[in-house]
C-alpha atoms as a PDB file:
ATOM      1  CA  UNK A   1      -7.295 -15.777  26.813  1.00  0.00           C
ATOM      2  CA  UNK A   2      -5.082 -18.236  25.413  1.00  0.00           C
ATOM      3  CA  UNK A   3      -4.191 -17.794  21.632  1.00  0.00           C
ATOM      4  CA  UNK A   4      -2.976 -21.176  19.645  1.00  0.00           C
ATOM      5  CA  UNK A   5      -1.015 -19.842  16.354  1.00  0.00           C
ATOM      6  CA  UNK A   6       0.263 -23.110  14.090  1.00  0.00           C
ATOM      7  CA  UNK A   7       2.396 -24.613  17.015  1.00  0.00           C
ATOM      8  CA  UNK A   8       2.803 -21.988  19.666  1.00  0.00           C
ATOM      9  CA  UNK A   9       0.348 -21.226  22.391  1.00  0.00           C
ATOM     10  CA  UNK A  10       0.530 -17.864  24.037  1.00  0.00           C
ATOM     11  CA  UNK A  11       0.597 -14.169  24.075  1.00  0.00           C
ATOM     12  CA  UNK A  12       0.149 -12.597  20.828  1.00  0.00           C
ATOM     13  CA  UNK A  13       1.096  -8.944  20.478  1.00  0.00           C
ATOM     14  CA  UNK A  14      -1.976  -6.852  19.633  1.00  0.00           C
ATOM     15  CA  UNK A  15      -0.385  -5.610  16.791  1.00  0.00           C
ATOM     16  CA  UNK A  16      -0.193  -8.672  15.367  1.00  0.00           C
ATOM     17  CA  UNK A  17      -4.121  -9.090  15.827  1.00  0.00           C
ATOM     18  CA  UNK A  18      -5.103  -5.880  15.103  1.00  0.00           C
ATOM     19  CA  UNK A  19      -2.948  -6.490  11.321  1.00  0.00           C
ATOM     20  CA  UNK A  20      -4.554 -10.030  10.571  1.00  0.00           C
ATOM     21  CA  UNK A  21      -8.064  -8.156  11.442  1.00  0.00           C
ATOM     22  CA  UNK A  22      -7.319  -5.778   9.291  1.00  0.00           C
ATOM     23  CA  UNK A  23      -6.187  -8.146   6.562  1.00  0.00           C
ATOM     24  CA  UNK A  24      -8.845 -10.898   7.054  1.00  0.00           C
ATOM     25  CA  UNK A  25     -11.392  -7.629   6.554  1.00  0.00           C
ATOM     26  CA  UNK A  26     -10.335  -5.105   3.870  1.00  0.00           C
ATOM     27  CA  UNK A  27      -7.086  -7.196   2.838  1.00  0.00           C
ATOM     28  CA  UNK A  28      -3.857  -5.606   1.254  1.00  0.00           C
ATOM     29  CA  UNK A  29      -2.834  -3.813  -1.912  1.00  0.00           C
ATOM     30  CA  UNK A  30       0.810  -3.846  -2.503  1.00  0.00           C
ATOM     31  CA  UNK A  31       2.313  -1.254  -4.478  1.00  0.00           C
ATOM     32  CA  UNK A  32       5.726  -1.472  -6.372  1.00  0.00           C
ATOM     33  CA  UNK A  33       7.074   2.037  -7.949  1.00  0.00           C
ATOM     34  CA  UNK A  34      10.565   1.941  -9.544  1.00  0.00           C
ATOM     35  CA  UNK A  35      12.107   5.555  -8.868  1.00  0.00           C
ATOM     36  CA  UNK A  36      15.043   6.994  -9.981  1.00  0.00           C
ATOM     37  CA  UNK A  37      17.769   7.486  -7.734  1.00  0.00           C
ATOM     38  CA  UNK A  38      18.890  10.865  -9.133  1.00  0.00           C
ATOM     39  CA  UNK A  39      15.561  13.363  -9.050  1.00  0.00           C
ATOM     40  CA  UNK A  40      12.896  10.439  -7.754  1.00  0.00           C
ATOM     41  CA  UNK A  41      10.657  10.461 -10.553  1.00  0.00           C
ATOM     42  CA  UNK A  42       9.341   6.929 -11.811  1.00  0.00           C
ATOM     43  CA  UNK A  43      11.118   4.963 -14.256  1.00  0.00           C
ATOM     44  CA  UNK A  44       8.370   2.008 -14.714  1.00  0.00           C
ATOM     45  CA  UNK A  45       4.723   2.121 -14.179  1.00  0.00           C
ATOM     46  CA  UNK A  46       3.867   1.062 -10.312  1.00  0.00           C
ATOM     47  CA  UNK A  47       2.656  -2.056  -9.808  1.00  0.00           C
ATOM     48  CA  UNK A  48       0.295  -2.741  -8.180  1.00  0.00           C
ATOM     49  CA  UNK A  49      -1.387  -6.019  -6.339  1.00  0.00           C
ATOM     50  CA  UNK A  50      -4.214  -7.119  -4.610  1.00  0.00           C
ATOM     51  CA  UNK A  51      -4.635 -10.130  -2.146  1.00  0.00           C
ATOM     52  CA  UNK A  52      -8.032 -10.940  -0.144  1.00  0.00           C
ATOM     53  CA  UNK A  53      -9.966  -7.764  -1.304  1.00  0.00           C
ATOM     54  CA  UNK A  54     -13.350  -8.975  -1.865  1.00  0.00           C
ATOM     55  CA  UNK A  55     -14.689  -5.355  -3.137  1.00  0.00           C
ATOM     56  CA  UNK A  56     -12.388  -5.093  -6.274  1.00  0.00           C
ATOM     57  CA  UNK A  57     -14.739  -7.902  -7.756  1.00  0.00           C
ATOM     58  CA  UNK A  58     -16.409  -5.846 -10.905  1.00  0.00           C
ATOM     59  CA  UNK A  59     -14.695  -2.778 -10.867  1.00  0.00           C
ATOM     60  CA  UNK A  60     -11.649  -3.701 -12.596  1.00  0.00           C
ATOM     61  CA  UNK A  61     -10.818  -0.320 -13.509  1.00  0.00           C
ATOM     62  CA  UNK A  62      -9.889   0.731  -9.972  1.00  0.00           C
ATOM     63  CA  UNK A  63      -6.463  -0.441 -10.216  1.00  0.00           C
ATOM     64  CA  UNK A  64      -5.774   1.447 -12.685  1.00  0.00           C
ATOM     65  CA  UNK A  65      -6.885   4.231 -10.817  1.00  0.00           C
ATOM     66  CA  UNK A  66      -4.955   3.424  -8.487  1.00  0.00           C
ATOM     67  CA  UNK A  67      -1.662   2.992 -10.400  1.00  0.00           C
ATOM     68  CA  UNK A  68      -2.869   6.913 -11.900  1.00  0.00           C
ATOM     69  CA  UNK A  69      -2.913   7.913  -7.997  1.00  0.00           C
ATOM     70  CA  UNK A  70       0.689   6.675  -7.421  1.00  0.00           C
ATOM     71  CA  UNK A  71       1.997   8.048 -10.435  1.00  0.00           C
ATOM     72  CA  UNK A  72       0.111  11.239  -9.280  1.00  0.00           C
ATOM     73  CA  UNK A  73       1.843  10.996  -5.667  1.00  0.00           C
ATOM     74  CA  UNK A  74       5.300   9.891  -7.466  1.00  0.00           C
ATOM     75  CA  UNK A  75       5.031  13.410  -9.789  1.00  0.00           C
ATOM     76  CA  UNK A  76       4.393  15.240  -6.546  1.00  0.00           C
ATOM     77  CA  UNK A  77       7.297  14.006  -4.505  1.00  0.00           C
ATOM     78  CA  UNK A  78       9.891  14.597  -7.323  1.00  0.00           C
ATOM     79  CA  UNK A  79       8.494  17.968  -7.494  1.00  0.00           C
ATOM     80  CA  UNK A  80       9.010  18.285  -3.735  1.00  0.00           C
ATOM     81  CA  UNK A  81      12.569  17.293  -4.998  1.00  0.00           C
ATOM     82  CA  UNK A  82      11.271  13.770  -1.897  1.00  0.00           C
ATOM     83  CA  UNK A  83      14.436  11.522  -3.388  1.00  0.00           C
ATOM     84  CA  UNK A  84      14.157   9.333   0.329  1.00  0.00           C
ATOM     85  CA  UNK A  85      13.164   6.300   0.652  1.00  0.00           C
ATOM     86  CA  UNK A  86      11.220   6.043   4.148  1.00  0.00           C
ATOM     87  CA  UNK A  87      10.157   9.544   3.530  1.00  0.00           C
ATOM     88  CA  UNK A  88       8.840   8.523  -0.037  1.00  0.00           C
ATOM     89  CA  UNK A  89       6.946   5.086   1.443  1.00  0.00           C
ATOM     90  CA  UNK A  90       5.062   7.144   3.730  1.00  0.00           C
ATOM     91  CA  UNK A  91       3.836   9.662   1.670  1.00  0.00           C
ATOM     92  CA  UNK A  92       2.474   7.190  -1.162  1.00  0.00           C
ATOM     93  CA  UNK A  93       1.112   5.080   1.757  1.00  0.00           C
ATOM     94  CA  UNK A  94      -0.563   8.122   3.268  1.00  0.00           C
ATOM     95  CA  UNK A  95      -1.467   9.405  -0.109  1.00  0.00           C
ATOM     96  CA  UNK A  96      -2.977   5.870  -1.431  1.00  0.00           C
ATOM     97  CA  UNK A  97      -4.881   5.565   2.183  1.00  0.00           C
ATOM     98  CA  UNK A  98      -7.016   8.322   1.337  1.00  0.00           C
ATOM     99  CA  UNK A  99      -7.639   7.755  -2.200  1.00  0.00           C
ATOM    100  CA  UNK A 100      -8.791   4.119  -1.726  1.00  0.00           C
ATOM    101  CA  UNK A 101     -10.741   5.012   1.463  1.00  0.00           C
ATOM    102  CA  UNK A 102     -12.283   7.912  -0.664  1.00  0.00           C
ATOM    103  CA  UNK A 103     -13.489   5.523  -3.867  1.00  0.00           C
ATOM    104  CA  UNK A 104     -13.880   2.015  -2.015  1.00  0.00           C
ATOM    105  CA  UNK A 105     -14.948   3.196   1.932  1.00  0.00           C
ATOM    106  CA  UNK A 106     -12.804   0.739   3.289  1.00  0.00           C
ATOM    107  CA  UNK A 107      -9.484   0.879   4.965  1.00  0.00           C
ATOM    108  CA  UNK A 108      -6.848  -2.101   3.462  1.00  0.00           C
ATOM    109  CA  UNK A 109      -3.683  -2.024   4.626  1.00  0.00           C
ATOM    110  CA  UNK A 110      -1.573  -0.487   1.976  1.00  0.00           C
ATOM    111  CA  UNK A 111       2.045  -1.724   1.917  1.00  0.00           C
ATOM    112  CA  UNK A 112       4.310   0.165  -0.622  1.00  0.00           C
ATOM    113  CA  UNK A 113       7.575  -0.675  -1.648  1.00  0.00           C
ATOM    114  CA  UNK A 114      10.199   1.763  -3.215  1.00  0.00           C
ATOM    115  CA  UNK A 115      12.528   0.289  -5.844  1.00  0.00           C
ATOM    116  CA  UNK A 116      15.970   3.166  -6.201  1.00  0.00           C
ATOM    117  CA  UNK A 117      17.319   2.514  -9.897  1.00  0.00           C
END
């Protein structure tokens, strides 16, 4: 198989088909949470966005379930005294995975992003 992307013909990694799959499917949620640098507890409310996920359409309250769930996982981690930022990204990705998976049934990819203040 031959793959044309914009201007270049080729190989293309299977990650990067298995990703825009994923995306062009389920889409992405992005999730901002502002931390503090000191004990890792949240400063701001997360935010949160959605691009391309056609089953949010008239259940507008899920995000803010969802920005309940990362607060949730936020309160847990600064219990765990969690104050890293790699180790902190994968637990709210791991923790958001299930929660949306549990309430929607469908697998987005989930991209969070941890802000140190």
């Amino acid at each position: 198989m031959v793959f044309v992307d914009g201007v270049d013909i080729g190989d293309v990694a299977d990650v990067a088909l298995r990703d825009r799959r994923m995306l062009s499917a389920d889409g992405i949620f992005i999730i901002v949470a502002t931390v503090s640098e000191q004990d890792g507890s949240s400063v701001v409310a997360p935010e949160v966005l959605a691009r391309g996920v056609p089953f949010l359409d008239g259940n507008a309250g899920f995000v803010d379930e969802l920005r309940d769930a990362v607060e949730d996982s936020l309160d847990r981690a600064a219990s765990e005294r969690i104050t890293e930022i790699d180790v902190l990204e994968s637990m709210l990705h791991d923790d958001l995975a299930a929660f949306i998976y549990d309430k929607l049934k469908r697998r987005p990819m989930v991209l969070p992003v941890v802000v140190e203040v």
